[in-house]
N, C-alpha and C. Protein backbone atom coordinates (compact mmCIF):
# COMPACT_ATOMS: atom_id res chain seq x y z
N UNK A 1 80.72 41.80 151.55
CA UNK A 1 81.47 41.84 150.33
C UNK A 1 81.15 40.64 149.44
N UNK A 2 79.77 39.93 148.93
CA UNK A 2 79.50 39.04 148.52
C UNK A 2 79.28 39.84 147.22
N UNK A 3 78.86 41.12 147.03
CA UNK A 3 78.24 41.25 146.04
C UNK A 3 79.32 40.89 144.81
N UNK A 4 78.68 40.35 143.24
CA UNK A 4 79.50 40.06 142.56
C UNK A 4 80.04 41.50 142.09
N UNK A 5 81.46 41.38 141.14
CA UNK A 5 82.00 42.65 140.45
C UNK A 5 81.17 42.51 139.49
N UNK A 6 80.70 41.80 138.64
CA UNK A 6 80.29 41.77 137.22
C UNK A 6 78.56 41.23 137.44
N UNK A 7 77.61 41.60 136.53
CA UNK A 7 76.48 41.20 136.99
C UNK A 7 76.39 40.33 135.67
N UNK A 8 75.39 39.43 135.77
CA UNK A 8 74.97 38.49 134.69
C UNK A 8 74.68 38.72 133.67
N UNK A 9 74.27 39.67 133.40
CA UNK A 9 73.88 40.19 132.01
C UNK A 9 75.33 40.72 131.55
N UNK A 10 76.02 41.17 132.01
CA UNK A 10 77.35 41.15 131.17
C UNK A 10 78.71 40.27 131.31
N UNK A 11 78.05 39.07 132.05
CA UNK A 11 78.69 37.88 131.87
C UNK A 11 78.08 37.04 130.68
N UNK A 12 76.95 37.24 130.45
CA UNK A 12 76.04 36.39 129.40
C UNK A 12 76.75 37.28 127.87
N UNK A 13 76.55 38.72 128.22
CA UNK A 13 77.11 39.70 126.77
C UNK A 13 78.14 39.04 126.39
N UNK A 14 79.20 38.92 127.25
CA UNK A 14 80.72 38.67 127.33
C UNK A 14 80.75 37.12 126.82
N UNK A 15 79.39 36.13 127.03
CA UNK A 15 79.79 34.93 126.52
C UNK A 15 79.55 34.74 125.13
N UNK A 16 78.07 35.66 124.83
CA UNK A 16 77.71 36.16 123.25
C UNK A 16 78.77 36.60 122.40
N UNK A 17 79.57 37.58 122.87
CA UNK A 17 80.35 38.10 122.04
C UNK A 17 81.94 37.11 121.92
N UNK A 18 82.10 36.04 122.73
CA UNK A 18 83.00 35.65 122.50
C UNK A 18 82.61 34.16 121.67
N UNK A 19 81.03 33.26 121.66
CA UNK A 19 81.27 32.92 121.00
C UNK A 19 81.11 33.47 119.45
N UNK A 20 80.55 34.54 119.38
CA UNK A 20 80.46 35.28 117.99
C UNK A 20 81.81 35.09 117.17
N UNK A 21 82.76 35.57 118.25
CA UNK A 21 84.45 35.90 117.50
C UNK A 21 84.88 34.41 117.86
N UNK A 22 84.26 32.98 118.23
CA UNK A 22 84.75 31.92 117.89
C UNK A 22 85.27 30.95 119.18
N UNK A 23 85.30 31.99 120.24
CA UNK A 23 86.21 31.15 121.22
C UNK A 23 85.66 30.01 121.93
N UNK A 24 85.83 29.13 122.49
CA UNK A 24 85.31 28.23 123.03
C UNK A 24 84.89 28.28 124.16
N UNK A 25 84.17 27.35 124.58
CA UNK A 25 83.58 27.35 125.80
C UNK A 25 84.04 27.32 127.03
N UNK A 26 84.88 26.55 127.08
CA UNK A 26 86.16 26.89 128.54
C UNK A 26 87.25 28.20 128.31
N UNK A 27 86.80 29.44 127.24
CA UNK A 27 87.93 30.64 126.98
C UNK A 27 87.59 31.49 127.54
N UNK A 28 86.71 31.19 129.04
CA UNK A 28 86.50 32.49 129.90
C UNK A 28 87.12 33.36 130.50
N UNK A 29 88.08 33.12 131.17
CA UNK A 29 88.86 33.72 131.98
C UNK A 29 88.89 34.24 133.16
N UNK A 30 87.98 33.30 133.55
CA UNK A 30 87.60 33.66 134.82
C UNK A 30 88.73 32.56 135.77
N UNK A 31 88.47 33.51 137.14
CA UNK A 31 89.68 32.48 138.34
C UNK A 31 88.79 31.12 138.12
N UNK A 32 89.37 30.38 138.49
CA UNK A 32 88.74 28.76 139.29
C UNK A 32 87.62 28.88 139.28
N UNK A 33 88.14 29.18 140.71
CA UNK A 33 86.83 29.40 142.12
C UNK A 33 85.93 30.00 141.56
N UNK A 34 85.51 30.71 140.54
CA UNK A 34 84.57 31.96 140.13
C UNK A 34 83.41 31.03 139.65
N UNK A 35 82.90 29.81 140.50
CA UNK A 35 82.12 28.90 140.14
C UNK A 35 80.72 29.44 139.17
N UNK A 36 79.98 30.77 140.01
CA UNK A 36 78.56 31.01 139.35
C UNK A 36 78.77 31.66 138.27
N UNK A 37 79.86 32.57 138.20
CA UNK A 37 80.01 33.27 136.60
C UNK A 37 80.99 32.43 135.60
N UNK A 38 81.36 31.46 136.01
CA UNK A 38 81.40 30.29 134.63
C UNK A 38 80.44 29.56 134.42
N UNK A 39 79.54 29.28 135.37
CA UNK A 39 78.55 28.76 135.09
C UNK A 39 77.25 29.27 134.12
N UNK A 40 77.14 30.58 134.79
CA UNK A 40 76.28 31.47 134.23
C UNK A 40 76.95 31.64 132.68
N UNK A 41 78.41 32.19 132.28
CA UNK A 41 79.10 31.97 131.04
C UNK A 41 78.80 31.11 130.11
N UNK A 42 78.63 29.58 130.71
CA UNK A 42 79.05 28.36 129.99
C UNK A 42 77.94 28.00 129.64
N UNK A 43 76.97 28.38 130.24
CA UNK A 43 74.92 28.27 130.09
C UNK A 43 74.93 29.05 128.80
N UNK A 44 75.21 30.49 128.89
CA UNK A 44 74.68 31.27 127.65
C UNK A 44 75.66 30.89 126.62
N UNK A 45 77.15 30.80 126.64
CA UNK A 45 77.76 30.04 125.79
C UNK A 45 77.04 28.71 124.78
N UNK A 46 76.47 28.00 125.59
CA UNK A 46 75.90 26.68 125.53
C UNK A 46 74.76 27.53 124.60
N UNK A 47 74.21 28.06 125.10
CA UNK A 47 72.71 28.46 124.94
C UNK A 47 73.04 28.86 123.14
N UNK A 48 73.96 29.78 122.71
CA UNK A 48 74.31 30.53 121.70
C UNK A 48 74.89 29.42 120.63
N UNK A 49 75.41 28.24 121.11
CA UNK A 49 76.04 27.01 120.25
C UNK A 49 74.36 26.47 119.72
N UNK A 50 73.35 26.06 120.84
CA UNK A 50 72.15 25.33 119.81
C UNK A 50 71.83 26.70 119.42
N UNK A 51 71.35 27.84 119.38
CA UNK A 51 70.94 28.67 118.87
C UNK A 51 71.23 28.52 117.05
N UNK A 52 72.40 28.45 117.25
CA UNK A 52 73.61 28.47 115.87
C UNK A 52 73.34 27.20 114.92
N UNK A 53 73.16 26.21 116.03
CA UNK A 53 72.69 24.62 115.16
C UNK A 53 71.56 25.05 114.83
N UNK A 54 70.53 25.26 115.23
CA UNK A 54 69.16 25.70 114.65
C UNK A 54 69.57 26.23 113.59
N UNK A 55 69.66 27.50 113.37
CA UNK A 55 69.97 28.45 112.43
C UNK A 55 70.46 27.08 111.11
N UNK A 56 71.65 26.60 111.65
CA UNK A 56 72.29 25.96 110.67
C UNK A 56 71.13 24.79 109.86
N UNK A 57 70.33 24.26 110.34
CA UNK A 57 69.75 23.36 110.21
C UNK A 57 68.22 23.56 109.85
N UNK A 58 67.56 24.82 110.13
CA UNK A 58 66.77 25.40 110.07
C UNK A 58 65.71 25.00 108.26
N UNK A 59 65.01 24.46 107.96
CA UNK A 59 64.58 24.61 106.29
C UNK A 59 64.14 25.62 106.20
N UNK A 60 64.11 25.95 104.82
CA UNK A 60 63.76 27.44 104.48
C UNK A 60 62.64 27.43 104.48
């Protein structure tokens, strides 16, 4: 019974789409303990924040 409920790619969706609508980086909702899928969360979270600075900063 190791296998996860949720697979990474829709832990990563789930971090895309929440920072899209704004939420922050610790607004996962995951238990505690759920060490690899906050991790995995907080990576693509992370990942989608410089994405955004680029963009922002980007010259035309």
């Amino acid at each position: 019974m190791s296998d996860p409920i949720i697979s990474i790619a829709m832990i990563q969706a789930k971090a895309r789409a929440a920072f899209a609508r704004g939420k922050g980086r610790d607004d996962h909702g995951f238990n505690w303990h759920s060490a690899c899928a906050i991790e995995t969360w907080q990576k693509e979270w992370d990942r989608c924040a410089v994405e955004a600075e680029q963009l922002e900063v980007s010259p035309p």
